[in-house]
N, C-alpha and C. Protein backbone atom coordinates (compact mmCIF):
# COMPACT_ATOMS: atom_id res chain seq x y z
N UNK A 1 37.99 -9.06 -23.20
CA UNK A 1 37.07 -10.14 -22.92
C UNK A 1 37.83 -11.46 -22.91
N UNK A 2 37.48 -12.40 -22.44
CA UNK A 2 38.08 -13.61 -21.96
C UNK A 2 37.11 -15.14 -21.58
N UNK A 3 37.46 -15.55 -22.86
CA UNK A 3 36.59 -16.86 -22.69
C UNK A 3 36.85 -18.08 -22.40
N UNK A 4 36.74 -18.85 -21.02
CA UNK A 4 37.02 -20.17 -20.59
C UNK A 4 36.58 -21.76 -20.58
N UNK A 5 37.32 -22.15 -20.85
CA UNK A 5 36.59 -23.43 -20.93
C UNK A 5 37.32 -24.82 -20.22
N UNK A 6 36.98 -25.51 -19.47
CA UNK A 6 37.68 -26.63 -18.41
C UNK A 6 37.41 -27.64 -18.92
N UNK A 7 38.52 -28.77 -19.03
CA UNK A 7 38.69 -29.66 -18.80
C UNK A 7 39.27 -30.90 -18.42
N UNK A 8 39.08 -32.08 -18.47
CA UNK A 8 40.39 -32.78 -17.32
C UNK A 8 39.46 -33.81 -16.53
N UNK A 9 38.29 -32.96 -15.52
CA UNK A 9 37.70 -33.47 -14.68
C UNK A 9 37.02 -34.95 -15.22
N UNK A 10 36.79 -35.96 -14.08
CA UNK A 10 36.30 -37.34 -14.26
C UNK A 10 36.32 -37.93 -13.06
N UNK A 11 36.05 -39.41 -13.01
CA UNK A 11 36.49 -40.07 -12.00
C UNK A 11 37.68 -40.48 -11.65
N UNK A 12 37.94 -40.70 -10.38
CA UNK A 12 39.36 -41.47 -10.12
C UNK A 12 39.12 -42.00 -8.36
N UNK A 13 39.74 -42.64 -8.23
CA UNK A 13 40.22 -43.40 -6.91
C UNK A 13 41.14 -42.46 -6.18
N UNK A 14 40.29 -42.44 -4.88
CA UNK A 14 41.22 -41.96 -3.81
C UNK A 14 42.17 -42.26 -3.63
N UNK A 15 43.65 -40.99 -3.31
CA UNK A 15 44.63 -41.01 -3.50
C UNK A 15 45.46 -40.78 -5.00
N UNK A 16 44.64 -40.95 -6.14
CA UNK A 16 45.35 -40.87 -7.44
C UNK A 16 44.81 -39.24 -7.69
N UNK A 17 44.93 -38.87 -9.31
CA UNK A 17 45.83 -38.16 -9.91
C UNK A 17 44.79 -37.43 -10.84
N UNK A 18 44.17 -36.08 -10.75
CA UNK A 18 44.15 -35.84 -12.26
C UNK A 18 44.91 -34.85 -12.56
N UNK A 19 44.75 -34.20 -13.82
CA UNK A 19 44.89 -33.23 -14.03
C UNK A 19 43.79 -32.08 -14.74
N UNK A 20 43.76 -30.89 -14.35
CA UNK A 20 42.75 -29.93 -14.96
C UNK A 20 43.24 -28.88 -16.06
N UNK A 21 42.63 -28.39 -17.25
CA UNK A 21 43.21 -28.03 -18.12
C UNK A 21 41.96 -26.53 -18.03
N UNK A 22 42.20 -25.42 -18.39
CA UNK A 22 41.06 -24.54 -18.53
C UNK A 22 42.05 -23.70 -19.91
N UNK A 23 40.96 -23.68 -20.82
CA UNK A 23 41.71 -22.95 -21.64
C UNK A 23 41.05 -21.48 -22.34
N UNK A 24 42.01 -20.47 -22.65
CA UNK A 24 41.53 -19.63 -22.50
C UNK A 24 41.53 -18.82 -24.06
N UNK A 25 40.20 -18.12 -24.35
CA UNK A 25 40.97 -17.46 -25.70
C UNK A 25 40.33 -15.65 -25.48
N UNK A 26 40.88 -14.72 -26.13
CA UNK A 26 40.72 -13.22 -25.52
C UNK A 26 42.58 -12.89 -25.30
N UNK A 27 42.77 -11.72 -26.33
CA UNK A 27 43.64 -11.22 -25.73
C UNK A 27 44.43 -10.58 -25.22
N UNK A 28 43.55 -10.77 -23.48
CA UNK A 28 44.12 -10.42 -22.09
C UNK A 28 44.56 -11.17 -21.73
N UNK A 29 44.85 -12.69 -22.39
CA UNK A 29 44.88 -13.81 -21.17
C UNK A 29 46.00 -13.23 -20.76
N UNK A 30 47.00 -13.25 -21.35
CA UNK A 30 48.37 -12.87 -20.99
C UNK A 30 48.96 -11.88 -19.83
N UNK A 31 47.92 -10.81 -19.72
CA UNK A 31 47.92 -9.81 -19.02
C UNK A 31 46.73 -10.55 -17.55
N UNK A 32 46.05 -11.52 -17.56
CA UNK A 32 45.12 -11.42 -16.56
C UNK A 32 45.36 -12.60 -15.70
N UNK A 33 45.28 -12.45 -14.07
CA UNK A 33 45.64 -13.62 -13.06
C UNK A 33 44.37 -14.53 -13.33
N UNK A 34 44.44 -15.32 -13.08
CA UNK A 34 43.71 -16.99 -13.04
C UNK A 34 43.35 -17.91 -11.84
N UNK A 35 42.61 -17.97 -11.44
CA UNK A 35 42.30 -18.81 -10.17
C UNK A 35 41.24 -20.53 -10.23
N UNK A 36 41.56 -21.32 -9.64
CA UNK A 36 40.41 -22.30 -9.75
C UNK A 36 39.71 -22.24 -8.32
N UNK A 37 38.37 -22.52 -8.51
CA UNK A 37 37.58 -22.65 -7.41
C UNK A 37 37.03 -23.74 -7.53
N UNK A 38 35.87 -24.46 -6.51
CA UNK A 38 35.08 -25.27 -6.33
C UNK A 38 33.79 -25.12 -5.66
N UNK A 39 32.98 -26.22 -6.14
CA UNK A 39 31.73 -25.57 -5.19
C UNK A 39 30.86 -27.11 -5.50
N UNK A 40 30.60 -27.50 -4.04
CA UNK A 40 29.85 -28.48 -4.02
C UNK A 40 28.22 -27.95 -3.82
N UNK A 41 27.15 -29.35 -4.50
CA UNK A 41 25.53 -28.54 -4.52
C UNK A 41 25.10 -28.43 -2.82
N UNK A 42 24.72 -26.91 -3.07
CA UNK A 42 23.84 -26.08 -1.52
C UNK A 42 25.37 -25.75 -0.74
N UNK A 43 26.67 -24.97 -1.18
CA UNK A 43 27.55 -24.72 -0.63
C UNK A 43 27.99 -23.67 -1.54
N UNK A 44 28.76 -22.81 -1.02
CA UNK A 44 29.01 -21.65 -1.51
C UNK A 44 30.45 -21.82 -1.98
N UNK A 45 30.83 -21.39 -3.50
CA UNK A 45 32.21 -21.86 -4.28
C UNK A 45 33.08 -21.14 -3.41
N UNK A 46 34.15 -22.09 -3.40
CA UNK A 46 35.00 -21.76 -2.57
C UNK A 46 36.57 -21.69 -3.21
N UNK A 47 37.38 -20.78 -2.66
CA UNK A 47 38.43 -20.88 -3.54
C UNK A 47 39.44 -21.95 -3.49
N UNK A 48 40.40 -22.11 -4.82
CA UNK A 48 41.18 -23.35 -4.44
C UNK A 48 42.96 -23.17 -4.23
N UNK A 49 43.00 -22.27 -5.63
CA UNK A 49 44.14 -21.93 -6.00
C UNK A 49 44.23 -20.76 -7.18
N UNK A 50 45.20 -19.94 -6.97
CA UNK A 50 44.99 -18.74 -7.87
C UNK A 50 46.82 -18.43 -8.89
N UNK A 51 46.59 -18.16 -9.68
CA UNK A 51 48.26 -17.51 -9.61
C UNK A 51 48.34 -16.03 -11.02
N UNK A 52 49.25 -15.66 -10.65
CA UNK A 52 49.25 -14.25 -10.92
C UNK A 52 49.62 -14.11 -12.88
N UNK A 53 49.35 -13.17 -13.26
CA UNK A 53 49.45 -12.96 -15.03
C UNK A 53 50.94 -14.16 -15.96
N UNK A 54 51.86 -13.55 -14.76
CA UNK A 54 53.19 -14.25 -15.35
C UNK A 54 53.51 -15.40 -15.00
N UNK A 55 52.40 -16.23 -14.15
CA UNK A 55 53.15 -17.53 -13.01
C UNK A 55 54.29 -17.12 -11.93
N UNK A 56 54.58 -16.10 -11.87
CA UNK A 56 55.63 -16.03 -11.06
C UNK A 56 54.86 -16.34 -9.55
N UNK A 57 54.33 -15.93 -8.80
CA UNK A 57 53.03 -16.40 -8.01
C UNK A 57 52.12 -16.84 -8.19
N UNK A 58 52.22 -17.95 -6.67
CA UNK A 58 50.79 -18.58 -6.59
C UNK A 58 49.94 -18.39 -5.47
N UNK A 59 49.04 -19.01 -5.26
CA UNK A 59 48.46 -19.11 -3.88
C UNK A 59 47.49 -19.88 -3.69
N UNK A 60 47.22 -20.32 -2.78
CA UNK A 60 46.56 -22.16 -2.57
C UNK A 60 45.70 -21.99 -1.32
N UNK A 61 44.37 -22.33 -0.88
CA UNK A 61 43.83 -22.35 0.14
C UNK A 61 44.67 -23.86 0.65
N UNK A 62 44.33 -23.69 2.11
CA UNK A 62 45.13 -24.48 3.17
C UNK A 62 44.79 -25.81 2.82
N UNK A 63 43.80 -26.32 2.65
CA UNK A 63 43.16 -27.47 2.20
C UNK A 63 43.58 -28.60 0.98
N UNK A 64 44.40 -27.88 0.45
CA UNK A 64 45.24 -28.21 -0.71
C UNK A 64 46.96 -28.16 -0.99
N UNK A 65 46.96 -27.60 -0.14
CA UNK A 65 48.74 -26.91 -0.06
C UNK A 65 49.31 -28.41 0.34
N UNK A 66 50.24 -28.63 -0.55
CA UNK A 66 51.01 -30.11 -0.73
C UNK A 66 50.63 -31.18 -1.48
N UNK A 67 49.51 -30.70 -2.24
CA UNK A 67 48.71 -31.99 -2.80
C UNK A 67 48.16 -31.18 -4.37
N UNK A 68 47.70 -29.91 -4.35
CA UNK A 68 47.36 -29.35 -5.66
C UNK A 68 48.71 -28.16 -6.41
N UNK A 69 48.82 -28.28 -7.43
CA UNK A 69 49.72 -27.04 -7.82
C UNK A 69 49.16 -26.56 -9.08
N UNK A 70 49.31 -25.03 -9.17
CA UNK A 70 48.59 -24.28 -9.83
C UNK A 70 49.61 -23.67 -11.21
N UNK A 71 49.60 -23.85 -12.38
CA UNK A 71 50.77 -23.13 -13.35
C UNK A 71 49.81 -23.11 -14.49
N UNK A 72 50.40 -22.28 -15.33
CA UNK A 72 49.76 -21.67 -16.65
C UNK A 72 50.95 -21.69 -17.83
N UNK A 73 50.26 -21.67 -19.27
CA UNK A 73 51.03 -21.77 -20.28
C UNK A 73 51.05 -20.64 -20.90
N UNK A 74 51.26 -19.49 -20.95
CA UNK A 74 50.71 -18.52 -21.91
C UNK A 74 51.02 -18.70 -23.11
N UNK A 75 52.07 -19.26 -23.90
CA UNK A 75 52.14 -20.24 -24.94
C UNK A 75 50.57 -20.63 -25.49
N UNK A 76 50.12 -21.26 -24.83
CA UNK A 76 48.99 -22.12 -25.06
C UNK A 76 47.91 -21.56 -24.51
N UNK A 77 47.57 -20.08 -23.81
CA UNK A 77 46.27 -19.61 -22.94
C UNK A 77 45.99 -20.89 -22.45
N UNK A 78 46.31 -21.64 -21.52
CA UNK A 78 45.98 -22.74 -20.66
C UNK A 78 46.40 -22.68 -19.62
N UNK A 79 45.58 -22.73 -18.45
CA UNK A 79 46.58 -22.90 -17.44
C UNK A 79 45.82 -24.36 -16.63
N UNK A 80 46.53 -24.53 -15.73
CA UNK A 80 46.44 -26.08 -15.11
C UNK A 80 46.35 -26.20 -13.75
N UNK A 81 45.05 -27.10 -13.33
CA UNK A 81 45.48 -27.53 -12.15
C UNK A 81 45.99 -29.19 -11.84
N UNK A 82 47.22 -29.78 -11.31
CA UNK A 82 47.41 -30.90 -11.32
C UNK A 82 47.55 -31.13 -9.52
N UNK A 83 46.12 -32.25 -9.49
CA UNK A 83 45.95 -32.64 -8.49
C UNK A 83 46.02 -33.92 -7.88
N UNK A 84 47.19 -34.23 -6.94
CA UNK A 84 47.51 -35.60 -6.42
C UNK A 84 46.90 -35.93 -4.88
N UNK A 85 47.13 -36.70 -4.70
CA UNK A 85 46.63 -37.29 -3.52
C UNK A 85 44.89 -36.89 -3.14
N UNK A 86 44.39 -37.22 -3.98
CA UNK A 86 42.95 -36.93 -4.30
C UNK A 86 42.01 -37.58 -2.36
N UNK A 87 41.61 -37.15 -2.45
CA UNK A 87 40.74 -37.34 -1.49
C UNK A 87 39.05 -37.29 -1.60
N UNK A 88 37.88 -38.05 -1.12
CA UNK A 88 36.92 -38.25 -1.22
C UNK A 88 36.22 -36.89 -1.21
N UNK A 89 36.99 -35.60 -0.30
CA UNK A 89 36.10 -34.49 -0.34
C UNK A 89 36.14 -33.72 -1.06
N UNK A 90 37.47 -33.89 -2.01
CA UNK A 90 37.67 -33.43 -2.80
C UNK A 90 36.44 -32.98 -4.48
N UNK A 91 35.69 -34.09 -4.18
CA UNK A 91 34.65 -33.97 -5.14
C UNK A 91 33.83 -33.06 -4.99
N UNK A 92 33.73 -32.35 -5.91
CA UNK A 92 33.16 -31.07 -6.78
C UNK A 92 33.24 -30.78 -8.45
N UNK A 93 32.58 -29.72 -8.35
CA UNK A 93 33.03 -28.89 -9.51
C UNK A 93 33.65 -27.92 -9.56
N UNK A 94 34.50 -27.89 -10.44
CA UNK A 94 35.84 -27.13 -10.23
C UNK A 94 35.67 -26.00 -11.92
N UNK A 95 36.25 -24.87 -11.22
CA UNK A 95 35.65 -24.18 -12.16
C UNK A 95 36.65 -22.94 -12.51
N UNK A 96 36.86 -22.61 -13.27
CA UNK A 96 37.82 -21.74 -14.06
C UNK A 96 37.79 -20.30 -13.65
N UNK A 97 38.74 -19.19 -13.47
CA UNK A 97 38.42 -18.03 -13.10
C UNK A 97 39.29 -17.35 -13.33
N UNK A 98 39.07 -15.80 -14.11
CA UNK A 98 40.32 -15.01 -14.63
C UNK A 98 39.62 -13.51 -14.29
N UNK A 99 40.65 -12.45 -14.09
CA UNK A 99 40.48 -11.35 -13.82
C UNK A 99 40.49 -10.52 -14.89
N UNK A 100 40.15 -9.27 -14.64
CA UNK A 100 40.14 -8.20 -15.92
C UNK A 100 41.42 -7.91 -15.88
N UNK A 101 41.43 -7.59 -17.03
CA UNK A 101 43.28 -7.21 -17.90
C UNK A 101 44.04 -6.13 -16.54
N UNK A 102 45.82 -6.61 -16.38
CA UNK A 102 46.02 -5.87 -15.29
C UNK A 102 45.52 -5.68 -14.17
N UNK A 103 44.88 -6.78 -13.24
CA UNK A 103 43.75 -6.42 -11.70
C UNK A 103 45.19 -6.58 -11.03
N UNK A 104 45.15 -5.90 -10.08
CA UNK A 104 45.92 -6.04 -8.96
C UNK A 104 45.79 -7.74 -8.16
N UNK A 105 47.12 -7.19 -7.75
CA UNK A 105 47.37 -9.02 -6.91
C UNK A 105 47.50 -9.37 -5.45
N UNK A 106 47.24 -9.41 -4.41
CA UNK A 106 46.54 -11.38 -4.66
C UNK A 106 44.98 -11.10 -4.76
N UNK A 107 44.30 -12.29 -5.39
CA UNK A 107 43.03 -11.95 -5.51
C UNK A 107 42.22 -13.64 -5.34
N UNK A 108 42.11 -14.05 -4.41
CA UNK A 108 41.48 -14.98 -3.61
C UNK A 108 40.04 -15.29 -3.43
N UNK A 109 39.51 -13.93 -3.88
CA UNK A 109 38.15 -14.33 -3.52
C UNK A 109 36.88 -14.45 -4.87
N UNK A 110 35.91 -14.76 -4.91
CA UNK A 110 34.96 -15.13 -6.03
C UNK A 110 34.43 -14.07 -6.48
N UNK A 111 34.06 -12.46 -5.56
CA UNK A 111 34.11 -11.87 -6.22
C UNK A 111 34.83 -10.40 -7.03
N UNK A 112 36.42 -11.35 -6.64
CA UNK A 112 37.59 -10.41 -7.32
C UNK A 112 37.97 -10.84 -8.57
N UNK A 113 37.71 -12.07 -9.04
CA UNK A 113 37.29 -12.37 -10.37
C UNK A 113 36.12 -12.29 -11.45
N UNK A 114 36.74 -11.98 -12.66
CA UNK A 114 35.77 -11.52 -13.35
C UNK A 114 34.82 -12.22 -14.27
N UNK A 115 35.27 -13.43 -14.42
CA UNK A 115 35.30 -14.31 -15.70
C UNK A 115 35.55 -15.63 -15.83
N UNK A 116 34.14 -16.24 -15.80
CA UNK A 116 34.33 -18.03 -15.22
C UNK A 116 33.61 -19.07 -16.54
N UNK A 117 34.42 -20.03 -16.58
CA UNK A 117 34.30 -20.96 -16.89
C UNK A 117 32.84 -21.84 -16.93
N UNK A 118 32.08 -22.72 -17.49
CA UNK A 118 31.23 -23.25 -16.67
C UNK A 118 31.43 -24.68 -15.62
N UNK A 119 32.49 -25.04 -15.64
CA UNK A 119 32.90 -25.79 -14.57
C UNK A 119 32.93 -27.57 -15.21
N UNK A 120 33.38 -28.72 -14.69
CA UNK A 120 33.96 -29.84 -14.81
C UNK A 120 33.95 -30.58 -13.57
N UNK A 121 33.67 -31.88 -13.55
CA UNK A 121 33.17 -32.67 -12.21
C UNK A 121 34.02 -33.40 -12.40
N UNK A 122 34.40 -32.85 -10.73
CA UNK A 122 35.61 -34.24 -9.93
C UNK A 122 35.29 -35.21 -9.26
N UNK A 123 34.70 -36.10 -9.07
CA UNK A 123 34.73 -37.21 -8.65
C UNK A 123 35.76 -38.01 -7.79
N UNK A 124 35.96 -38.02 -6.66
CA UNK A 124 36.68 -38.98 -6.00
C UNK A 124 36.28 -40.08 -4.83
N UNK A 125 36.29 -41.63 -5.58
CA UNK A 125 35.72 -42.88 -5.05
C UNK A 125 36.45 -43.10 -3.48
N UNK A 126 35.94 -43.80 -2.92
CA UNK A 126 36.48 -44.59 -1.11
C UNK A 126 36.83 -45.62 -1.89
């Protein structure tokens, strides 16, 4: 079992910086891949970025690739999203996501994860 919890999310000005923290306690963390998603209200969550048990892989929807990066602490069951060059559409809720112990890899979609977070609001001003 695997229990998440996010945080990080707030306001900021387009073009700047946050960072997202989801932390995790259960232990599989170690053994289980991690993904963040988003989902704005009357839209269906969408994925953002995922990466695999060890960090050795990642993977990023197109929308983000050059601007979000995805890493984890297993040290700390935390893993992170740090997101620059923020953009206005960027606003959502962003929300935590981990697989059952050992799932096979790549796993991209919402319902190849097992285990979510209740999510943290991003905000980004014009």
């Amino acid at each position: 079992q695997v229990q998440l919890e996010e945080s990080g999310g707030g306001l900021v000005q387009a073009g700047g910086s946050l960072r997202l923290s989801c932390a995790a306690s259960g232990r599989t963390f170690s053994n289980a891949h991690m993904g963040w998603f988003r989902q704005a209200p009357g839209k269906e969550r969408e994925f953002v970025a995922a990466i695999n048990w060890s960090g050795i892989s990642t993977a990023y929807a197109d929308f983000v690739k050059g601007r979000f990066t995805i890493s984890r602490d297993n040290g700390k069951n935390t893993i992170y999203l740090q997101m620059n060059s923020l953009k206005p559409e960027d606003t959502d809720v962003y929300y935590c996501a981990a697989t059952r112990h050992w799932a096979t890899w790549p796993r991209q979609r919402r319902a190849e994860f097992d285990y979510w977070g209740q999510g943290t609001q991003v905000t980004v001003s014009s």
